[in-house]
N, C-alpha and C. Protein backbone atom coordinates (compact mmCIF):
# COMPACT_ATOMS: atom_id res chain seq x y z
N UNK A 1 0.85 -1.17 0.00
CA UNK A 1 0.00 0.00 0.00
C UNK A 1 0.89 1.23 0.00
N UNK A 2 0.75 2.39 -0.96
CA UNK A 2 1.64 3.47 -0.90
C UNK A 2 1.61 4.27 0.25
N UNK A 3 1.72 4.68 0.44
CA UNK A 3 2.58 5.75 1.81
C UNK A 3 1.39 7.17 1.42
N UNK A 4 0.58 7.69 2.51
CA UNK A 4 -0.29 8.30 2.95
C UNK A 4 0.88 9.93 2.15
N UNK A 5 -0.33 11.09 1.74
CA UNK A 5 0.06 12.05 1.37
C UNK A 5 0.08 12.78 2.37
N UNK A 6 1.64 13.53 2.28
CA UNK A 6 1.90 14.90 3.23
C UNK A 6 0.96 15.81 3.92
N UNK A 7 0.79 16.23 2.52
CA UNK A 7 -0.12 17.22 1.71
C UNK A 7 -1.38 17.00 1.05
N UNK A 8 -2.23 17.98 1.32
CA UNK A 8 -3.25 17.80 0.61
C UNK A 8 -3.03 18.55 -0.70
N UNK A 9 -3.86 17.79 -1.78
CA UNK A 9 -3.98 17.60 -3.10
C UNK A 9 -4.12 19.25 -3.59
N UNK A 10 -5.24 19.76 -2.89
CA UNK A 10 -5.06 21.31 -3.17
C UNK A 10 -3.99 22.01 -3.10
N UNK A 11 -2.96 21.61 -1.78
CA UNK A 11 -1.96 22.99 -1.68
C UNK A 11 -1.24 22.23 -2.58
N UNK A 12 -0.90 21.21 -2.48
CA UNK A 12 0.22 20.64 -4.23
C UNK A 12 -0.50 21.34 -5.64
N UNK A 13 -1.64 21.33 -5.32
CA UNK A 13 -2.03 22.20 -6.87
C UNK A 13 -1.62 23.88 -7.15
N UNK A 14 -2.33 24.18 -5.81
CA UNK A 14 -1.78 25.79 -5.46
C UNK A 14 -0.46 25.66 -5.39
N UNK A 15 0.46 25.17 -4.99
CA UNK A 15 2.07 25.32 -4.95
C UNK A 15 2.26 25.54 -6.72
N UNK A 16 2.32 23.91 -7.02
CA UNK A 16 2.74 24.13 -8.87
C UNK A 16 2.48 25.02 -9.47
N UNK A 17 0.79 25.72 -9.15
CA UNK A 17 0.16 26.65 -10.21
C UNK A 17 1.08 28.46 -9.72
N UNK A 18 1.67 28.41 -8.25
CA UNK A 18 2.56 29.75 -7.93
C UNK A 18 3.54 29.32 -8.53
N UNK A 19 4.12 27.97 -8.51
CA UNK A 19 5.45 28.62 -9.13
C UNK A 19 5.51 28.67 -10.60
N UNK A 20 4.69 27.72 -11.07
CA UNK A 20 4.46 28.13 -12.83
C UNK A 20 4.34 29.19 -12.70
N UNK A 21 3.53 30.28 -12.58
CA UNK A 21 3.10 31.62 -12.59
C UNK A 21 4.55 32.23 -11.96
N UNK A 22 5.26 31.86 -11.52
CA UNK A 22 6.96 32.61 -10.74
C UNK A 22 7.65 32.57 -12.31
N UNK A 23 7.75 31.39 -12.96
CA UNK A 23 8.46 31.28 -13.94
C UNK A 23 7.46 31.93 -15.10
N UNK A 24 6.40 31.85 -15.05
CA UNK A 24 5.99 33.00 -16.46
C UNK A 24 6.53 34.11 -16.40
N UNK A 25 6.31 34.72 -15.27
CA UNK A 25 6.33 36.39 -14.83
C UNK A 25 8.08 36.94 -14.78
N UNK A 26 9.17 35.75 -14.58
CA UNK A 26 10.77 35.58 -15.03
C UNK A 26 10.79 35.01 -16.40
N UNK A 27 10.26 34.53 -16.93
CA UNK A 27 11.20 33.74 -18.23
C UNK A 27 12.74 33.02 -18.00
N UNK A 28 13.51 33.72 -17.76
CA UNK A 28 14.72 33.24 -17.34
C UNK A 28 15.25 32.88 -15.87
N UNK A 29 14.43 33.34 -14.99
CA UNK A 29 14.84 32.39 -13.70
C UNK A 29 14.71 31.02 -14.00
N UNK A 30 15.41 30.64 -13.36
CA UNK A 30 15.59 28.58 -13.18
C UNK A 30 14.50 28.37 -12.34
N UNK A 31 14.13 27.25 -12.78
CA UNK A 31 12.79 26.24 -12.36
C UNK A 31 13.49 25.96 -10.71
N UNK A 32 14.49 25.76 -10.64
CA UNK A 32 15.13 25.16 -9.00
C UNK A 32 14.85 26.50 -8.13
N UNK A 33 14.94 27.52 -8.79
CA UNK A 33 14.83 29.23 -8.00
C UNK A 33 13.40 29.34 -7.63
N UNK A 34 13.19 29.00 -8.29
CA UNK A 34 11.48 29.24 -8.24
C UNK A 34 10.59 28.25 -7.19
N UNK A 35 11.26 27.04 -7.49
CA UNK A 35 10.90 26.18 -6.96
C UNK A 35 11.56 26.30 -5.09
N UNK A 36 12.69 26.75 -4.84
CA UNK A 36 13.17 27.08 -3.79
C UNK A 36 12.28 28.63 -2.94
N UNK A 37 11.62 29.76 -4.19
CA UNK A 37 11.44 30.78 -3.50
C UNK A 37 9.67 30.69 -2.91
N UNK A 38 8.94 29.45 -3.85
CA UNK A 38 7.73 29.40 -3.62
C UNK A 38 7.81 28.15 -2.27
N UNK A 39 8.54 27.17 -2.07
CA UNK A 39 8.77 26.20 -1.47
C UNK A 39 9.37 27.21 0.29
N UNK A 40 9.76 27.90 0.06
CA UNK A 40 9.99 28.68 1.85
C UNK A 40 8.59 29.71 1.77
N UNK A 41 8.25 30.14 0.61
CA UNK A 41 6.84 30.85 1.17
C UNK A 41 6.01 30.18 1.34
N UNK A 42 5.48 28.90 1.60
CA UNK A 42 4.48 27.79 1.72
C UNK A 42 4.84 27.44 2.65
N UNK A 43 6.33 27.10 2.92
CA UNK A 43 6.97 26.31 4.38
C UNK A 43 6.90 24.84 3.77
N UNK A 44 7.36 24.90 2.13
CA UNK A 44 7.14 23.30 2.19
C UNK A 44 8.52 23.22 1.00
N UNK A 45 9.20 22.06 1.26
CA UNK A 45 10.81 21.81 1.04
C UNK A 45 10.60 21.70 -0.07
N UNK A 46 11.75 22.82 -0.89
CA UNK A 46 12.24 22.74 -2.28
C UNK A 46 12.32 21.56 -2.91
N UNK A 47 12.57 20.05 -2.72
CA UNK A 47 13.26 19.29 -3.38
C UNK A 47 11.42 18.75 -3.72
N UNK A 48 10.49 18.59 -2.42
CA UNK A 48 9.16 18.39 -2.86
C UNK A 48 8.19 19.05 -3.88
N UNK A 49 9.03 20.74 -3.56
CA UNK A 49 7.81 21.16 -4.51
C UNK A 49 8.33 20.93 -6.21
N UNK A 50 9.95 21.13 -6.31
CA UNK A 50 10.27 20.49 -7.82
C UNK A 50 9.88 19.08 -8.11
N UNK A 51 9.43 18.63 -7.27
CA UNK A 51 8.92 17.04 -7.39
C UNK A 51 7.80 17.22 -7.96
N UNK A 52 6.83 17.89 -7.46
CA UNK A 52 5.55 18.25 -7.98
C UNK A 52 5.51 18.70 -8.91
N UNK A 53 6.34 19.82 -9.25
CA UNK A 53 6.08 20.50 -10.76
C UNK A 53 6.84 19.49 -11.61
N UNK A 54 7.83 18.96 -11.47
CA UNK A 54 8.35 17.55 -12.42
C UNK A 54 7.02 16.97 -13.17
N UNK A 55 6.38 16.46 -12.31
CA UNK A 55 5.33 15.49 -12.31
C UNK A 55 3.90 15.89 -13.09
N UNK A 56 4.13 17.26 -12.90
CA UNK A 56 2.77 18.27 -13.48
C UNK A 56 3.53 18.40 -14.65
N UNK A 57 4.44 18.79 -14.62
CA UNK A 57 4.69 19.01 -16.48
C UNK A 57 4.42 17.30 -17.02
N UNK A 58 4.81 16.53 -16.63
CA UNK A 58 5.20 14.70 -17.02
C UNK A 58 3.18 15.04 -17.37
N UNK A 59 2.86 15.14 -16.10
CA UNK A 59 0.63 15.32 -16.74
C UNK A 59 0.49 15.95 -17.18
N UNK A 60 0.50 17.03 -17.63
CA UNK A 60 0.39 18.10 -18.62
C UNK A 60 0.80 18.11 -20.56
N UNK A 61 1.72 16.98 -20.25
CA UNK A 61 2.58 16.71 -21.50
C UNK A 61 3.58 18.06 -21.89
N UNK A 62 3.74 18.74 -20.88
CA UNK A 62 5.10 19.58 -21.06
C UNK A 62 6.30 18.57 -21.30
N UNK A 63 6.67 17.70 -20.46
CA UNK A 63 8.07 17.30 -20.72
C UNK A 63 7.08 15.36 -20.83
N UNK A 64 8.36 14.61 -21.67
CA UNK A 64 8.31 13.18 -21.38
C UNK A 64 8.28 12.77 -20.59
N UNK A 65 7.46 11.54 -20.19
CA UNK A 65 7.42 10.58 -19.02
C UNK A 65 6.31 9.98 -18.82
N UNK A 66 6.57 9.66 -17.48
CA UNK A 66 5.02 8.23 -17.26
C UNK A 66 4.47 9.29 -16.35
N UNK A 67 2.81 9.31 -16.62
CA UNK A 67 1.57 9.86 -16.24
C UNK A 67 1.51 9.63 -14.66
N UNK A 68 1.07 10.43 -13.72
CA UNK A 68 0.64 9.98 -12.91
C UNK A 68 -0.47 8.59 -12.86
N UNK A 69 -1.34 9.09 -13.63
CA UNK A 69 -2.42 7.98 -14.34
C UNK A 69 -1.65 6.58 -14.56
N UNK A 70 -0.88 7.06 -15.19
CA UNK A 70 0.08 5.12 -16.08
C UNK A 70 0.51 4.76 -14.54
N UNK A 71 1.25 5.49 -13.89
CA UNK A 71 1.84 5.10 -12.54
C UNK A 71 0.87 4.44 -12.03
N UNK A 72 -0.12 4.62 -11.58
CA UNK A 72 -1.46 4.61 -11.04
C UNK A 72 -1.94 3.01 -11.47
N UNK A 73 -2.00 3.10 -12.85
CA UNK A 73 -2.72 1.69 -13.24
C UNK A 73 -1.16 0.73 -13.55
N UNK A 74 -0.04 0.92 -13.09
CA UNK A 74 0.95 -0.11 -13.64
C UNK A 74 1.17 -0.48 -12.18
N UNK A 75 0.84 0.00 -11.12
CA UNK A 75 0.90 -0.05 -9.77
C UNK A 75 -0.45 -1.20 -9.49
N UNK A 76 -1.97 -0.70 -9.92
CA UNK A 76 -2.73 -1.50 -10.11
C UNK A 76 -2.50 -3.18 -10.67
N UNK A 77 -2.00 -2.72 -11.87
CA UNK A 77 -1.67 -4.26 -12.28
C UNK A 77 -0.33 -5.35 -11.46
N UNK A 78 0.32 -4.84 -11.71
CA UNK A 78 1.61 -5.29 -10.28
C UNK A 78 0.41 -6.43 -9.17
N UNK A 79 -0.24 -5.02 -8.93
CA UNK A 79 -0.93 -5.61 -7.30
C UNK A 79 -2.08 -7.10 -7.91
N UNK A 80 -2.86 -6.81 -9.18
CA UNK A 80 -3.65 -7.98 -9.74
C UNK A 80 -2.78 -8.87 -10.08
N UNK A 81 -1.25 -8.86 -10.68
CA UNK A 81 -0.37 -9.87 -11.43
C UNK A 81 0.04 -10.95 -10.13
N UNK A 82 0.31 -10.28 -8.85
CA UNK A 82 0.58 -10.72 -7.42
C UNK A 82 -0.38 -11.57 -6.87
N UNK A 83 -1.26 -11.18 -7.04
CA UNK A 83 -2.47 -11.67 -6.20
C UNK A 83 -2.91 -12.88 -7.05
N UNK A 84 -3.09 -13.17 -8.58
CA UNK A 84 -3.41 -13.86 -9.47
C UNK A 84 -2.24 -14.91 -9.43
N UNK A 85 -0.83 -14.53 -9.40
CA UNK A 85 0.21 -15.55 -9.25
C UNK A 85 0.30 -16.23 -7.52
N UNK A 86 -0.20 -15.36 -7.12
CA UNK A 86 -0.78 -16.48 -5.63
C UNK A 86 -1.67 -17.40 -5.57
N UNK A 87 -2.71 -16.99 -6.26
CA UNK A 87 -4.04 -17.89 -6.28
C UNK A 87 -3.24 -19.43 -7.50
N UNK A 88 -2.87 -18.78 -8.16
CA UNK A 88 -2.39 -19.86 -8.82
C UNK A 88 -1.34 -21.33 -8.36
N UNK A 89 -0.39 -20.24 -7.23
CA UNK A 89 0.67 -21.58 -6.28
C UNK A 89 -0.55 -21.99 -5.41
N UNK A 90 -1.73 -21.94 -4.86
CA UNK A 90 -2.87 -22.14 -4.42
C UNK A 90 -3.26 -23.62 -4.45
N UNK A 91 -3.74 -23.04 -5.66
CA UNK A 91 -4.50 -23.76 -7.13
C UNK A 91 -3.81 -25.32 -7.34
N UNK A 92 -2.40 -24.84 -7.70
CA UNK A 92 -1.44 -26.15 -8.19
C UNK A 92 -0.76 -26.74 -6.44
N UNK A 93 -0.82 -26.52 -5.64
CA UNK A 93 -0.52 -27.05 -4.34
C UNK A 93 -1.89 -27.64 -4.55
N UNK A 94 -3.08 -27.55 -4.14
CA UNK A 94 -3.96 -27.91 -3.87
C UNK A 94 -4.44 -29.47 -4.39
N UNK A 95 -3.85 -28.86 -6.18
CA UNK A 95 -4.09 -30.13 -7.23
C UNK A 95 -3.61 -31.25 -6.88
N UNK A 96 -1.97 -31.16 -6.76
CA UNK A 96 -0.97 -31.93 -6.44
C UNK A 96 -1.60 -33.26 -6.10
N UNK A 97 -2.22 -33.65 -5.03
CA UNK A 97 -2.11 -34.75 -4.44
C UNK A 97 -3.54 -35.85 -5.69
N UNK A 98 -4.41 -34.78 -5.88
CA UNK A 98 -5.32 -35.61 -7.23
C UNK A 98 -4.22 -35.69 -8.36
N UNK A 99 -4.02 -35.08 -9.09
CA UNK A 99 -2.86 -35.42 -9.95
C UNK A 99 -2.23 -36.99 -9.19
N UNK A 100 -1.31 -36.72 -8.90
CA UNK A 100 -0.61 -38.23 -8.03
C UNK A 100 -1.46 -39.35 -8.05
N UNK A 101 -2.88 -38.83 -7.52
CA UNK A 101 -3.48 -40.23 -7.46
C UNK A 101 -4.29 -40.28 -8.45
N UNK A 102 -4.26 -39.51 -9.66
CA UNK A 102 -4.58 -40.04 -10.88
C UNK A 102 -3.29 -40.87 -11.98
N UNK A 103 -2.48 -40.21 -11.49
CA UNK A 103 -0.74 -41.32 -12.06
C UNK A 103 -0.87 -42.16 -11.30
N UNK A 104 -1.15 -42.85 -10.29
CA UNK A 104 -1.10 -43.86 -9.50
C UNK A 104 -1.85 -44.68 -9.78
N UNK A 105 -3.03 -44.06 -10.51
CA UNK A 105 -4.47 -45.47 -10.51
C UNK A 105 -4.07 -46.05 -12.41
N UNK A 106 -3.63 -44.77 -12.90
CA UNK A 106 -2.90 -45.92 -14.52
C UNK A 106 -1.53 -46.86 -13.81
């Protein structure tokens, strides 16, 4: 099970959407500046809030990468591929001993 959020979903939205708006209003400040000057006015650590805007451009289709969404359902499947390859050592433990005593009775 993933690990409970910091933060609520709003101030991660309000964070990304100040510092996008830091970097419109600069053009040439660095994304790390921005991300450092909006990250002490929130009280919430630089390395998190460039995490967030990473991740918002990756959903947005600003930059390449895997979707929060794809994350989301490749995490999903993992957890069905696990659970399905259990039921299955289950399944074939269970068989085992009919098997045997169907080779046994030819």
């Amino acid at each position: 099970m993933p690990a409970p959020h910091k933060y609520p979903a709003d101030a991660r939205e309000r964070t990304v959407r100040m510092v996008n708006d830091k970097l419109n209003e600069n053009p040439g400040m660095p994304a790390a500046t921005a991300c450092r000057l909006i990250g002490e006015y929130v009280g919430i650590d630089k390395n998190t809030v460039q995490n967030w805007v990473k991740q918002n451009h990756v959903d947005t289709g600003e930059t390449p990468g895997v979707t929060t969404d794809e994350k989301q359902r490749v995490l999903e499947l993992d957890k069905e591929n696990h659970e399905l390859r259990r039921a299955n050592e289950i399944l074939r433990k269970a068989s085992a001993p009919f098997v045997q005593a169907e080779l046994d009775r030819r």
